[in-house]
C-alpha atoms as a PDB file:
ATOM      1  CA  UNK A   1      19.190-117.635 -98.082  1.00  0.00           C
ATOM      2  CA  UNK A   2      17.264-115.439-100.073  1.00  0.00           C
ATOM      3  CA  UNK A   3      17.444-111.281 -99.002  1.00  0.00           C
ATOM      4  CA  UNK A   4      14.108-109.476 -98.946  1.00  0.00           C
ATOM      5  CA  UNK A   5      13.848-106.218 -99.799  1.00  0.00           C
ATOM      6  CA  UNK A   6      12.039-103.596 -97.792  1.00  0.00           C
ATOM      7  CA  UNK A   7      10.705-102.399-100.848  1.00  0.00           C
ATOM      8  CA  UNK A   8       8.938-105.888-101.788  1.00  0.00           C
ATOM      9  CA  UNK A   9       7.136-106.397 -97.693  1.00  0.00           C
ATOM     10  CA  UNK A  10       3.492-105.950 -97.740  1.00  0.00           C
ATOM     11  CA  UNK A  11       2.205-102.398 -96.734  1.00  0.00           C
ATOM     12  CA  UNK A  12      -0.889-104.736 -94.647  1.00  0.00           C
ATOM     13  CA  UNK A  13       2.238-106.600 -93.126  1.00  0.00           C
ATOM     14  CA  UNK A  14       3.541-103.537 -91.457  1.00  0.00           C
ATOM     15  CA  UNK A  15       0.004-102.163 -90.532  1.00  0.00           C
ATOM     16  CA  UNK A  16      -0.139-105.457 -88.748  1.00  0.00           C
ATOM     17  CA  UNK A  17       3.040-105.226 -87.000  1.00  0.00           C
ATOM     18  CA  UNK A  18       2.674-101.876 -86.105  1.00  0.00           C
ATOM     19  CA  UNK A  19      -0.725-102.699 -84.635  1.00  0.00           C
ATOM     20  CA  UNK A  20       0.996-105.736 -82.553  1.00  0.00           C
ATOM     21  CA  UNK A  21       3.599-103.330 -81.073  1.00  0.00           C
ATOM     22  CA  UNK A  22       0.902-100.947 -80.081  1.00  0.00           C
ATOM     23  CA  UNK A  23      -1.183-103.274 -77.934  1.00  0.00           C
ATOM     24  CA  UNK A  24       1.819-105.046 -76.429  1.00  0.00           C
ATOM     25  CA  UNK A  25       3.096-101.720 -75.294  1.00  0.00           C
ATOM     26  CA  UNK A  26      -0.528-100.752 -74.175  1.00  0.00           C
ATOM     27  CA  UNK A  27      -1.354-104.100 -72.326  1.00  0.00           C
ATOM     28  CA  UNK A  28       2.201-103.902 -70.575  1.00  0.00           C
ATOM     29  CA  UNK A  29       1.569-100.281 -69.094  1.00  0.00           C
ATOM     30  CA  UNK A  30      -0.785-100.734 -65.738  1.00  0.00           C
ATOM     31  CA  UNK A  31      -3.587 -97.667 -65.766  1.00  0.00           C
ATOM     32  CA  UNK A  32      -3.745 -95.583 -62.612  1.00  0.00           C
ATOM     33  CA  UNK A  33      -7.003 -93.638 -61.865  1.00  0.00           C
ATOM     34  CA  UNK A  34      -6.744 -90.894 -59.947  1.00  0.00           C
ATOM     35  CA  UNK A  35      -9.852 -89.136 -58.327  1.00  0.00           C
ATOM     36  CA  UNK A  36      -9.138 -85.024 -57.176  1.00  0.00           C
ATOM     37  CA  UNK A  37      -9.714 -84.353 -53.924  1.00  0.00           C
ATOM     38  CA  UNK A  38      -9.060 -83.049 -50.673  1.00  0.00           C
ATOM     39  CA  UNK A  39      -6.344 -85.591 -48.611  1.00  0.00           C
ATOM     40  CA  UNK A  40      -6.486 -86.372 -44.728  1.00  0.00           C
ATOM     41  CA  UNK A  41      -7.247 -87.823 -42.526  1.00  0.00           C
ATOM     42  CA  UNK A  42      -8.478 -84.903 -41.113  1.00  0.00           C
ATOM     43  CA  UNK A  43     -11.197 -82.633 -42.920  1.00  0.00           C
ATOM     44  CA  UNK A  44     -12.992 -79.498 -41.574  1.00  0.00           C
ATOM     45  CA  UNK A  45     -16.318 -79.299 -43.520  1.00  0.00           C
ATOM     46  CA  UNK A  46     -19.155 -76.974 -43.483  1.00  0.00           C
ATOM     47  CA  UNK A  47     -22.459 -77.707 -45.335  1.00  0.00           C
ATOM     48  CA  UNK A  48     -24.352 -74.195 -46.311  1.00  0.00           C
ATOM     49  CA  UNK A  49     -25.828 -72.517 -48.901  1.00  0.00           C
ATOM     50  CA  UNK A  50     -24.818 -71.054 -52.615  1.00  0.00           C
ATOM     51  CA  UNK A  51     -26.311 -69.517 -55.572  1.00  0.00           C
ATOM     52  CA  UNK A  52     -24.776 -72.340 -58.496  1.00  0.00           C
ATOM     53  CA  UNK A  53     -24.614 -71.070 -62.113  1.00  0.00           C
ATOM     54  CA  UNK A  54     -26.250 -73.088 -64.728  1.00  0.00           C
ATOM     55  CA  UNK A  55     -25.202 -73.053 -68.589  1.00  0.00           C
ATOM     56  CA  UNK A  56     -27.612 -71.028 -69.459  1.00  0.00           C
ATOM     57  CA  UNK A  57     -26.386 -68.235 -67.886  1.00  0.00           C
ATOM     58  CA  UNK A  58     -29.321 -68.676 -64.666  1.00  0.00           C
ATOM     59  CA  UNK A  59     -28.608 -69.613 -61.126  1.00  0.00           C
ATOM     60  CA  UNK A  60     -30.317 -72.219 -58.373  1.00  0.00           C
ATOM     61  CA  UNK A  61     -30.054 -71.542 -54.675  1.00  0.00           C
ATOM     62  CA  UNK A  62     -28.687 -75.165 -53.370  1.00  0.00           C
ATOM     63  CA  UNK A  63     -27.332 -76.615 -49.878  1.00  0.00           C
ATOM     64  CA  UNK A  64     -23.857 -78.495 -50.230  1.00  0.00           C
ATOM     65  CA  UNK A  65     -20.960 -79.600 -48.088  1.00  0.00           C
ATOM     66  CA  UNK A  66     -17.369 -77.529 -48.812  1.00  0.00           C
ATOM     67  CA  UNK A  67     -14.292 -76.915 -47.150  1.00  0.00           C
ATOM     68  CA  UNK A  68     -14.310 -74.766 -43.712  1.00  0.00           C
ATOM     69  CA  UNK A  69     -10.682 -73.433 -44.187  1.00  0.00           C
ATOM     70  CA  UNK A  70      -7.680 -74.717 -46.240  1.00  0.00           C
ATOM     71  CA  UNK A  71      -7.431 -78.892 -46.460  1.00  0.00           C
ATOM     72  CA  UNK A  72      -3.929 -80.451 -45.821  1.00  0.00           C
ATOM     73  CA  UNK A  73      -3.114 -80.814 -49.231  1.00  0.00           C
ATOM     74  CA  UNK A  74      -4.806 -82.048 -52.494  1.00  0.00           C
ATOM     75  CA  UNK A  75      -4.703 -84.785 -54.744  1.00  0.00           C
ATOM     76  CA  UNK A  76      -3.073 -86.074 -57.202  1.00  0.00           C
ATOM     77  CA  UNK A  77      -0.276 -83.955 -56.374  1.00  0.00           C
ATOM     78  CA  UNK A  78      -0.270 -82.764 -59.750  1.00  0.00           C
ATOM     79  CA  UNK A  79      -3.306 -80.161 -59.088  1.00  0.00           C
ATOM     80  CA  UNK A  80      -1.364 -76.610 -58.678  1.00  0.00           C
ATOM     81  CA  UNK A  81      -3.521 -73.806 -57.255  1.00  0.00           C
ATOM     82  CA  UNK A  82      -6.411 -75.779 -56.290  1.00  0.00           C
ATOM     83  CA  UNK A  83      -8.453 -74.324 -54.210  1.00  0.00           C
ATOM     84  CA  UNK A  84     -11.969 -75.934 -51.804  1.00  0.00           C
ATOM     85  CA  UNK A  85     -14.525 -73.656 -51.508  1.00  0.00           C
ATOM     86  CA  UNK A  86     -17.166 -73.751 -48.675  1.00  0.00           C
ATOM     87  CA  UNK A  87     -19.683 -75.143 -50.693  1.00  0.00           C
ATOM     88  CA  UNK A  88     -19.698 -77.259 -53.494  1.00  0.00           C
ATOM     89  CA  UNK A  89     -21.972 -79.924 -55.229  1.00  0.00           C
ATOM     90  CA  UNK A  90     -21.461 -82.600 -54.972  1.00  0.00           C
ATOM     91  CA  UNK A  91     -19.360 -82.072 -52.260  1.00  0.00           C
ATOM     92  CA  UNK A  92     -15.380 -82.332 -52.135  1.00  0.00           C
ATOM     93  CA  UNK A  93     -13.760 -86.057 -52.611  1.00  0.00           C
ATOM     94  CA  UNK A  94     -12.017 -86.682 -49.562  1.00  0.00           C
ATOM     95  CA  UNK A  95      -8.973 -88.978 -50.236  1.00  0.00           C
ATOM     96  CA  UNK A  96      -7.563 -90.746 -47.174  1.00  0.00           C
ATOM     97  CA  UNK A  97      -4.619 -94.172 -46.833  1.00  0.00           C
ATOM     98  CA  UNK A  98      -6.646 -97.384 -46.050  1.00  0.00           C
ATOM     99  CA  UNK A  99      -6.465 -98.232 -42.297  1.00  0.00           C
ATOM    100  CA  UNK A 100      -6.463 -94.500 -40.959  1.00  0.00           C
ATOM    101  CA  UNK A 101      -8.321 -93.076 -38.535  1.00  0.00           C
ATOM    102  CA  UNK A 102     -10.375 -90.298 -40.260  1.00  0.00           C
ATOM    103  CA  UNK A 103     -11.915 -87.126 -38.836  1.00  0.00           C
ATOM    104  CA  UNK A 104     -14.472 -84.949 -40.097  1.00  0.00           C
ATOM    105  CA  UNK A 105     -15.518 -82.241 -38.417  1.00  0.00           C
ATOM    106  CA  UNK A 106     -18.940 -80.852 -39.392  1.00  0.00           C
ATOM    107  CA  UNK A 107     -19.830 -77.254 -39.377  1.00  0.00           C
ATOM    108  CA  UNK A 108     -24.039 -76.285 -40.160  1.00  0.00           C
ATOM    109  CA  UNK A 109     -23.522 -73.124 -41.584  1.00  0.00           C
ATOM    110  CA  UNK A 110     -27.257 -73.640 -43.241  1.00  0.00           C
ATOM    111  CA  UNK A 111     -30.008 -70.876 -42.731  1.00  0.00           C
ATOM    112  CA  UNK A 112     -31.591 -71.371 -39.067  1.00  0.00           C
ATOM    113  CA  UNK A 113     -34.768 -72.315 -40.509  1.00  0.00           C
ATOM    114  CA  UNK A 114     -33.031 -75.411 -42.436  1.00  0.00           C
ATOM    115  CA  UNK A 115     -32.662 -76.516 -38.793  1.00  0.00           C
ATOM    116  CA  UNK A 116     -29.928 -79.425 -37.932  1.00  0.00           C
ATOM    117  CA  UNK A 117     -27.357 -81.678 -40.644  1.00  0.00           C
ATOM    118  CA  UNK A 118     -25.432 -84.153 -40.560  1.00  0.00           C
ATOM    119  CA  UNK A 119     -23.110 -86.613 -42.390  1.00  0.00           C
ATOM    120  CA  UNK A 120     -23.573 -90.710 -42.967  1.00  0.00           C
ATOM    121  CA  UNK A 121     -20.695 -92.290 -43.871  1.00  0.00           C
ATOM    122  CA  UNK A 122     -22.220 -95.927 -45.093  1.00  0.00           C
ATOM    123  CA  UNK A 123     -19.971 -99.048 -45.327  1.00  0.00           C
ATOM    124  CA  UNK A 124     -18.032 -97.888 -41.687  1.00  0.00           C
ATOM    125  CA  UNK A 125     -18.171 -98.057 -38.351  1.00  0.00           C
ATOM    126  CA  UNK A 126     -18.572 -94.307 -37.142  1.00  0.00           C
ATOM    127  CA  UNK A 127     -18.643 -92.785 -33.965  1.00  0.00           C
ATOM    128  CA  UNK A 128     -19.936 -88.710 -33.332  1.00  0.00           C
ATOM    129  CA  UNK A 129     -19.052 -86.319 -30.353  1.00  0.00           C
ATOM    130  CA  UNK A 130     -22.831 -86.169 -29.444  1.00  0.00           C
ATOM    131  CA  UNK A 131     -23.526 -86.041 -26.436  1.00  0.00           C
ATOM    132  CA  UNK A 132     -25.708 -84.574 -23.601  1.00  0.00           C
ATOM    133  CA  UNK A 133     -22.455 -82.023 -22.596  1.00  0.00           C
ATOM    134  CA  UNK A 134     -22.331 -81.189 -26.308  1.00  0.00           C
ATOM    135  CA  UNK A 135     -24.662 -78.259 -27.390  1.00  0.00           C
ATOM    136  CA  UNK A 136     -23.638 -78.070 -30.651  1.00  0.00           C
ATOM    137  CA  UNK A 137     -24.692 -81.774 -31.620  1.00  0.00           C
ATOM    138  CA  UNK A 138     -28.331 -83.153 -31.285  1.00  0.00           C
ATOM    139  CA  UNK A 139     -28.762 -87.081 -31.542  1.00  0.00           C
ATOM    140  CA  UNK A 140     -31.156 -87.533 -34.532  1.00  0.00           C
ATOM    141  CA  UNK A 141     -33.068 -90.705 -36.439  1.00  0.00           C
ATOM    142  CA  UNK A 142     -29.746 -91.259 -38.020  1.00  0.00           C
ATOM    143  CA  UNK A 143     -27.230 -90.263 -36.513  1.00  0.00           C
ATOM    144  CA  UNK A 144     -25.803 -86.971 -34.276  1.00  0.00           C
ATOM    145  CA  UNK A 145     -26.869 -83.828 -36.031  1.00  0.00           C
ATOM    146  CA  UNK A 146     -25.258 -79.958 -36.090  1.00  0.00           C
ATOM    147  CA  UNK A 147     -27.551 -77.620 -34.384  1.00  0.00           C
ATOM    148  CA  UNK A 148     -27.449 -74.678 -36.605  1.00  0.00           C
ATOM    149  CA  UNK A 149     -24.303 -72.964 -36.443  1.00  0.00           C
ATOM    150  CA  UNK A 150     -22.786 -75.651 -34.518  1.00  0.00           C
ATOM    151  CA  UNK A 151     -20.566 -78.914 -35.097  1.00  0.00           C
ATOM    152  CA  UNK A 152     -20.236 -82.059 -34.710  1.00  0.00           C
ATOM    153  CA  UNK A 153     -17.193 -84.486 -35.199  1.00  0.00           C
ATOM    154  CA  UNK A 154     -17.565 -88.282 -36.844  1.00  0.00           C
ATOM    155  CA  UNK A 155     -14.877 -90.612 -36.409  1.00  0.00           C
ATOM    156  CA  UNK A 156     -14.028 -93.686 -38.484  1.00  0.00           C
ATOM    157  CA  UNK A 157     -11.357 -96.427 -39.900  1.00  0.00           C
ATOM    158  CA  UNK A 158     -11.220 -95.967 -43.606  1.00  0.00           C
ATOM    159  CA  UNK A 159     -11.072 -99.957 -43.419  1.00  0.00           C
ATOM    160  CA  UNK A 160     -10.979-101.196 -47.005  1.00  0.00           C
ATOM    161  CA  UNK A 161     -10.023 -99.489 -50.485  1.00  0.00           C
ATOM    162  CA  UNK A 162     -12.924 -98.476 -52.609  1.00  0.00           C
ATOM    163  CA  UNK A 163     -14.719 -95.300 -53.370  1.00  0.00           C
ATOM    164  CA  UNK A 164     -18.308 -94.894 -51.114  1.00  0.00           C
ATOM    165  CA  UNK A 165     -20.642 -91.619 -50.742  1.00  0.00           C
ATOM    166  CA  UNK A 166     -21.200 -89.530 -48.104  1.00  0.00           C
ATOM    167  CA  UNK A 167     -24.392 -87.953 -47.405  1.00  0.00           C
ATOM    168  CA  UNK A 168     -26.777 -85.891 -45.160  1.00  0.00           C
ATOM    169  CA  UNK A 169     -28.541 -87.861 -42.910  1.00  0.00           C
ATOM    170  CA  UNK A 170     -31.014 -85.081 -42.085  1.00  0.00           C
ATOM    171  CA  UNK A 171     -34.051 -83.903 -44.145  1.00  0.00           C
ATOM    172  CA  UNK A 172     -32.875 -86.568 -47.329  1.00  0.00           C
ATOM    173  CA  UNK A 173     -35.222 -84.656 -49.489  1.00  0.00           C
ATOM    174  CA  UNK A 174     -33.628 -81.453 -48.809  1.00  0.00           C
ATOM    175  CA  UNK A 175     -29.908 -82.282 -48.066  1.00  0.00           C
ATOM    176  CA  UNK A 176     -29.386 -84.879 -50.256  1.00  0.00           C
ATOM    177  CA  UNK A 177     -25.723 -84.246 -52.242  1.00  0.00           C
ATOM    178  CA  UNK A 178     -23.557 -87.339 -53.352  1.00  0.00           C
ATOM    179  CA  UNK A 179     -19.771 -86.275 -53.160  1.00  0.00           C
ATOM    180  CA  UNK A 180     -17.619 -89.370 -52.116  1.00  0.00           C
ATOM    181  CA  UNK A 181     -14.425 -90.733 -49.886  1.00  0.00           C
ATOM    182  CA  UNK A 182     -11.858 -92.918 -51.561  1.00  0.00           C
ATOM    183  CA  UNK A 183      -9.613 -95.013 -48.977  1.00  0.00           C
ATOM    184  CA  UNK A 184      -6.863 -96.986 -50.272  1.00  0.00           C
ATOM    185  CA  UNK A 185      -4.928 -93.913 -52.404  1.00  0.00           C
END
């Protein structure tokens, strides 16, 4: 048997090796996304209005969806001091478990002359509090809409993992935003 010397090994050879190690240890290790968000199942939004600051040091007057009070917690845990505010754009990522129940309640805290909002939550099964015993909430094309200053609650089964938008489902052209809900965390 013949003894090699470290000295004598190929610098490649070790650039190789090294290399191999490297994407072992990468393909072994399983990646984990994490979106930030607000966690459920139960979220008390508002959609209104906020001045947004651009880069350049300007500002545009836009309608968004945002927190009405403090959420039950945030996500990934990780996130210290986090804060929701009342309006945001796109709107805040509500994180729920696949299979729960989830409950937003919507608050139209838009200017009167924006009239009624709403929420569509495509890809489930929702159900609304509106109803002819319900002032606040106003059956519309789409679905039941916040009179201003009013609310309305939507109710659904977060029924399969995935990440979907949510959306107004009044006025499009006006109250579009495209913030999103990811069950299965």
């Amino acid at each position: 048997m013949s003894q090699t010397n470290v000295r004598d090994t190929n610098p490649m050879t070790w650039l190789l090796t090294a290399a191999m190690l490297a994407s072992v240890l990468l393909l072994t290790e399983r990646a984990h996304a994490a979106a930030p968000g607000i966690t459920g199942p139960t979220f008390n939004l508002t959609a209104q209005t906020a001045n947004l600051n651009e880069p350049d040091g300007s500002s545009v007057y836009a309608w968004g969806y945002g927190c009405n009070g403090s959420p039950s917690g945030f996500a990934p845990a990780a996130i210290t001091g986090a804060t929701c505010p009342s309006m945001q754009v796109p709107g805040p990522t509500l994180i729920v478990t696949e299979n729960q129940t989830v409950t937003v309640t919507l608050t139209n805290g838009l200017p009167t002359m924006a009239g009624n909002t709403s929420i569509l939550f495509p890809g489930f099964n929702v159900s609304t509090s509106c109803s002819a015993t319900t002032p606040s909430g106003q059956q519309g094309l789409l679905t039941c809409e916040a009179t201003p200053g009013g609310s309305v609650t939507y109710t659904f089964t977060a029924s399969s993992p995935g990440t979907r938008s949510y959306y107004s489902g009044t006025g499009d052209g006006l109250q579009h935003s495209q913030p999103s809900i990811c069950p299965g965390q």
